[in-house]
N, C-alpha and C. Protein backbone atom coordinates (compact mmCIF):
# COMPACT_ATOMS: atom_id res chain seq x y z
N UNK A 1 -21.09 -44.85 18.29
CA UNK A 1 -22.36 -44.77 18.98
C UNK A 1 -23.40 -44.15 18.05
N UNK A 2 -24.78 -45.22 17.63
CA UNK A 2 -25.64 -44.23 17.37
C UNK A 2 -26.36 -43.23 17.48
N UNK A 3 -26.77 -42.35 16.71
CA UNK A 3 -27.50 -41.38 17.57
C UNK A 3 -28.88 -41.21 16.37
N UNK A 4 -29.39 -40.71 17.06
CA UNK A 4 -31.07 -40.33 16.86
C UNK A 4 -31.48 -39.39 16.45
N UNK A 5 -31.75 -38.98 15.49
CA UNK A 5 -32.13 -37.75 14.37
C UNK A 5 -33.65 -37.68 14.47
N UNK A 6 -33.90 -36.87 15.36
CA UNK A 6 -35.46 -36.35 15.88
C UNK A 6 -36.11 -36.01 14.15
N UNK A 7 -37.60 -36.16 14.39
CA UNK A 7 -38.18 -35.58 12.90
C UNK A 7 -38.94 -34.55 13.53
N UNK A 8 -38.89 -33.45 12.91
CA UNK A 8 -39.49 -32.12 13.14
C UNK A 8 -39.95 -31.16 12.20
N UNK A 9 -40.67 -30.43 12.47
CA UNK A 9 -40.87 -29.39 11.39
C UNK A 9 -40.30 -27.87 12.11
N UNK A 10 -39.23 -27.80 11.09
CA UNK A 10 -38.25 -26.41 11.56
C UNK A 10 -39.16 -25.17 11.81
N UNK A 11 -38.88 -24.73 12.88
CA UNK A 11 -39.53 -23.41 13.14
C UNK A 11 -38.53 -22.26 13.17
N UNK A 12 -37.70 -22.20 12.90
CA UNK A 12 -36.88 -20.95 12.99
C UNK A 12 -35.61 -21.63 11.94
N UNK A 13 -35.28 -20.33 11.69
CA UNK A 13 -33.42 -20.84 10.96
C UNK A 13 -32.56 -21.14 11.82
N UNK A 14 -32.45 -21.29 12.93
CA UNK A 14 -31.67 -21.65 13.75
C UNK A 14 -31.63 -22.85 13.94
N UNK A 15 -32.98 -23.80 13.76
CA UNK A 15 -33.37 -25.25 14.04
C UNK A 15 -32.64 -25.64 12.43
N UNK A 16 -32.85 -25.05 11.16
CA UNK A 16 -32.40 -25.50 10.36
C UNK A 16 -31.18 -25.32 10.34
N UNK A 17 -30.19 -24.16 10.70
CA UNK A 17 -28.61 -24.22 10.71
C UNK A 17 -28.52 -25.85 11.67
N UNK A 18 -28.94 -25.82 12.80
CA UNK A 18 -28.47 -27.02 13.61
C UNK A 18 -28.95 -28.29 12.91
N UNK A 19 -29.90 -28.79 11.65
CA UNK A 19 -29.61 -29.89 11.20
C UNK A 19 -29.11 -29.73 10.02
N UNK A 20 -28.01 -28.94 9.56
CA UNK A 20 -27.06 -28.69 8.54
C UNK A 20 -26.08 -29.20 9.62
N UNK A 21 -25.55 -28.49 10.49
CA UNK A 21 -24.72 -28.87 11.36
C UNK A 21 -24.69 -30.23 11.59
N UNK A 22 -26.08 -30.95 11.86
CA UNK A 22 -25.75 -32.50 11.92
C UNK A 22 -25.66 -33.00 10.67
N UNK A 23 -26.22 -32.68 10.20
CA UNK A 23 -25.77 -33.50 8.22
C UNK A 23 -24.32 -33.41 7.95
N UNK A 24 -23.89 -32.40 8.92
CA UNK A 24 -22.27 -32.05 8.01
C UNK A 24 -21.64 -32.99 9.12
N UNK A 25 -21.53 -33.08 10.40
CA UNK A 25 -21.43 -34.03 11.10
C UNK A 25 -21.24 -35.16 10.86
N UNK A 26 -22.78 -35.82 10.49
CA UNK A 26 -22.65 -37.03 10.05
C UNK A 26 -21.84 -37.38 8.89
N UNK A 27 -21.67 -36.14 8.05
CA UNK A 27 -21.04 -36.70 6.69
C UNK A 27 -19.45 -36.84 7.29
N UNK A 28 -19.48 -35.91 7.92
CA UNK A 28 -17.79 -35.91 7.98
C UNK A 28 -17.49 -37.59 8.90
N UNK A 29 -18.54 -37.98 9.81
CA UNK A 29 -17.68 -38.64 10.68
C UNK A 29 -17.87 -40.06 9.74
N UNK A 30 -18.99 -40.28 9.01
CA UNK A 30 -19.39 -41.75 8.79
C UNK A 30 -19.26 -41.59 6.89
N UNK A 31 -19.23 -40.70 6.32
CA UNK A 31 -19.13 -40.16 4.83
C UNK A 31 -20.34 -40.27 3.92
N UNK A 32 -21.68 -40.08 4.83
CA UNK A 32 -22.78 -40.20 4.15
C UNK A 32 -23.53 -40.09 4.99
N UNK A 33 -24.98 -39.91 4.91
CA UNK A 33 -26.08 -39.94 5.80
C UNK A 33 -26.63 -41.38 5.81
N UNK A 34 -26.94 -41.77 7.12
CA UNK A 34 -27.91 -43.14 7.45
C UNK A 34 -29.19 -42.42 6.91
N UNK A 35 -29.88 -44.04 6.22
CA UNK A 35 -31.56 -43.97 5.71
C UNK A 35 -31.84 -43.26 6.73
N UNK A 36 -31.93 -43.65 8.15
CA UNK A 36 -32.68 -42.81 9.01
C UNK A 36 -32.52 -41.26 8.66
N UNK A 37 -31.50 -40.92 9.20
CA UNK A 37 -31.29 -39.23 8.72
C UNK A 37 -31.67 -38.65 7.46
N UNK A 38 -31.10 -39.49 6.27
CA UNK A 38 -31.91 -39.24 5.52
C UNK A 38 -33.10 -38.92 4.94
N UNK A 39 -33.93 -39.98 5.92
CA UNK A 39 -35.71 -39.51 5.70
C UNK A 39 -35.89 -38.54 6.63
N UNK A 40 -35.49 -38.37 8.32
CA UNK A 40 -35.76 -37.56 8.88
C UNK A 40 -35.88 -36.05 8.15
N UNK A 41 -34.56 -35.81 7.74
CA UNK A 41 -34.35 -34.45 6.87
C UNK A 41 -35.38 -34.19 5.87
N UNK A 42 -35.58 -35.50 4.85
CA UNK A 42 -36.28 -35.30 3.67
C UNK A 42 -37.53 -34.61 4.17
N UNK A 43 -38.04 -35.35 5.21
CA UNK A 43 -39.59 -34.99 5.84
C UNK A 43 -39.53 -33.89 6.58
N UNK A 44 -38.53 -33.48 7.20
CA UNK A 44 -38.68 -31.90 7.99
C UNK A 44 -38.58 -30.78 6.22
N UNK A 45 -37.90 -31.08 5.69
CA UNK A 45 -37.66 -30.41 4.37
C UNK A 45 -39.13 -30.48 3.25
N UNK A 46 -39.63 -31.28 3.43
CA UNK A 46 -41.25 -31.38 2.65
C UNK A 46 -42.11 -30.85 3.54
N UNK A 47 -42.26 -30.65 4.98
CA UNK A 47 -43.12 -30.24 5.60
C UNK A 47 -42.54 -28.51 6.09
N UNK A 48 -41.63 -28.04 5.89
CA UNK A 48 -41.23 -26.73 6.14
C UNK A 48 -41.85 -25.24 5.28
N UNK A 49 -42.13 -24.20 6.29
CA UNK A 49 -42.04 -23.18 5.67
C UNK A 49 -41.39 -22.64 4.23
N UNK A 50 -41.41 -22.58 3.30
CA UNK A 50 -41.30 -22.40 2.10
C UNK A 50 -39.95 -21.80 2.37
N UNK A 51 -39.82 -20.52 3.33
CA UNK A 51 -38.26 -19.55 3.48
C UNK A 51 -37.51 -20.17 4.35
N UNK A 52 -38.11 -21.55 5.13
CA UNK A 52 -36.93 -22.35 5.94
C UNK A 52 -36.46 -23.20 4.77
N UNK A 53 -37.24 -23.48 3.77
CA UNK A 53 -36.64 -24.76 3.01
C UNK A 53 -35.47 -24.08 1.98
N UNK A 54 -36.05 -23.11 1.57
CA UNK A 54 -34.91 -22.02 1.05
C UNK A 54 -33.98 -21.70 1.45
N UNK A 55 -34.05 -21.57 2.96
CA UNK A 55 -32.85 -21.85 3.65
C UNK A 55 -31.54 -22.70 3.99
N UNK A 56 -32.46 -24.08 4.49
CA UNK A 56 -32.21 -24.71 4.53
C UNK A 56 -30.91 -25.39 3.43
N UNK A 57 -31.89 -25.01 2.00
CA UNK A 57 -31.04 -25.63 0.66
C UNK A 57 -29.83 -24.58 0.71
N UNK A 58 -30.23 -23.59 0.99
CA UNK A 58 -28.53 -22.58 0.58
C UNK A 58 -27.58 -23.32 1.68
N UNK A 59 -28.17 -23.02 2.68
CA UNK A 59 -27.05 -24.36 3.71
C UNK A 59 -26.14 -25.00 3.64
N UNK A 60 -27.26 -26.00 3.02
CA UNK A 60 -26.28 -27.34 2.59
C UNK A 60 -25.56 -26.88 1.27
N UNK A 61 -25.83 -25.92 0.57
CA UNK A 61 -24.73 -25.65 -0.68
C UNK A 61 -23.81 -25.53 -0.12
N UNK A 62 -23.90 -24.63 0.92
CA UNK A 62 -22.24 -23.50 1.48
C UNK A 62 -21.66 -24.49 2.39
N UNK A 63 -22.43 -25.33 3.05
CA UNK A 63 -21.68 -25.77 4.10
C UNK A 63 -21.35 -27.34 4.11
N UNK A 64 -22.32 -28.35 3.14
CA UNK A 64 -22.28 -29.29 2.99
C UNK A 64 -22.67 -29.51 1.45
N UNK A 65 -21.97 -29.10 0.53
CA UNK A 65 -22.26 -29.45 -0.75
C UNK A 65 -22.89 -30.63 -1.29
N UNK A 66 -21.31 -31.89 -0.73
CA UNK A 66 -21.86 -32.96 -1.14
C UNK A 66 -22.87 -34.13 -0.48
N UNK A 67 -23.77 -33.10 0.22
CA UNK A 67 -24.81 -33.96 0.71
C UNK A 67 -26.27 -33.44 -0.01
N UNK A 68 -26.22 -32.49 -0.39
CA UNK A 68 -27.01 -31.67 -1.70
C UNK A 68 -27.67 -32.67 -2.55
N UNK A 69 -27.16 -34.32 -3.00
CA UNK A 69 -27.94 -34.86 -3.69
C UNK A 69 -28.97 -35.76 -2.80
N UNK A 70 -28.79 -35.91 -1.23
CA UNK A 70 -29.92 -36.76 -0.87
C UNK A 70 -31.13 -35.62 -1.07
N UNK A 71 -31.23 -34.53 -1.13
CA UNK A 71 -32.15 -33.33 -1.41
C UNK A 71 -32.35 -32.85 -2.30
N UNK A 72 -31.51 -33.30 -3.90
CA UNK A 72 -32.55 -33.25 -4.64
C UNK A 72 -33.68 -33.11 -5.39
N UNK A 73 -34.50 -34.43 -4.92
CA UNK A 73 -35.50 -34.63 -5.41
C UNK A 73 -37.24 -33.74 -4.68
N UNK A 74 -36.73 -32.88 -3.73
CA UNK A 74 -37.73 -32.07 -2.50
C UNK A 74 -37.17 -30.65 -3.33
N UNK A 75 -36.17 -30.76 -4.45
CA UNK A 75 -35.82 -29.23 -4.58
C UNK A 75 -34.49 -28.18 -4.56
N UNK A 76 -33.21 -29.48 -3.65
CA UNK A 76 -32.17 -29.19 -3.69
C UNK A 76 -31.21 -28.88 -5.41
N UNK A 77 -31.73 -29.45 -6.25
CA UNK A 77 -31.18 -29.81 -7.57
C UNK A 77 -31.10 -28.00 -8.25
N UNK A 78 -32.01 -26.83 -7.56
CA UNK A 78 -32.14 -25.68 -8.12
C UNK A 78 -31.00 -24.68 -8.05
């Protein structure tokens, strides 16, 4: 079943733990992110608070490593 990856701009670390949580999700169930999710993230991650995106990136180090390269190019690569 598909599901629908809202686009948002994170307001708290809590909104960003919960789309780590779905990135790790999706990776585990399908072994990669859909384009959709993919851009969703990219664009909540370009439009975020500077200390959510900081966040955000330590995240996905600790909790989803190998999804670290769709993020990249916004800054994940540091």
């Amino acid at each position: 079943m598909a599901r629908t990856i809202s686009v948002l701009k994170w307001e708290s670390k809590t909104e960003v733990e919960n789309a780590v949580h779905d990135i790790k999700a999706e990776m585990d169930r399908e072994g990669g992110l859909s384009k959709e999710t993919e851009r969703a993230m990219q664009h909540s991650l370009m439009v975020a608070d500077p200390d959510l995106t900081e966040h955000f990136l330590k995240q996905v180090r600790e909790h989803v490593p190998d999804a670290l390269h769709y993020f990249e190019e916004h800054g994940g690569g540091a």
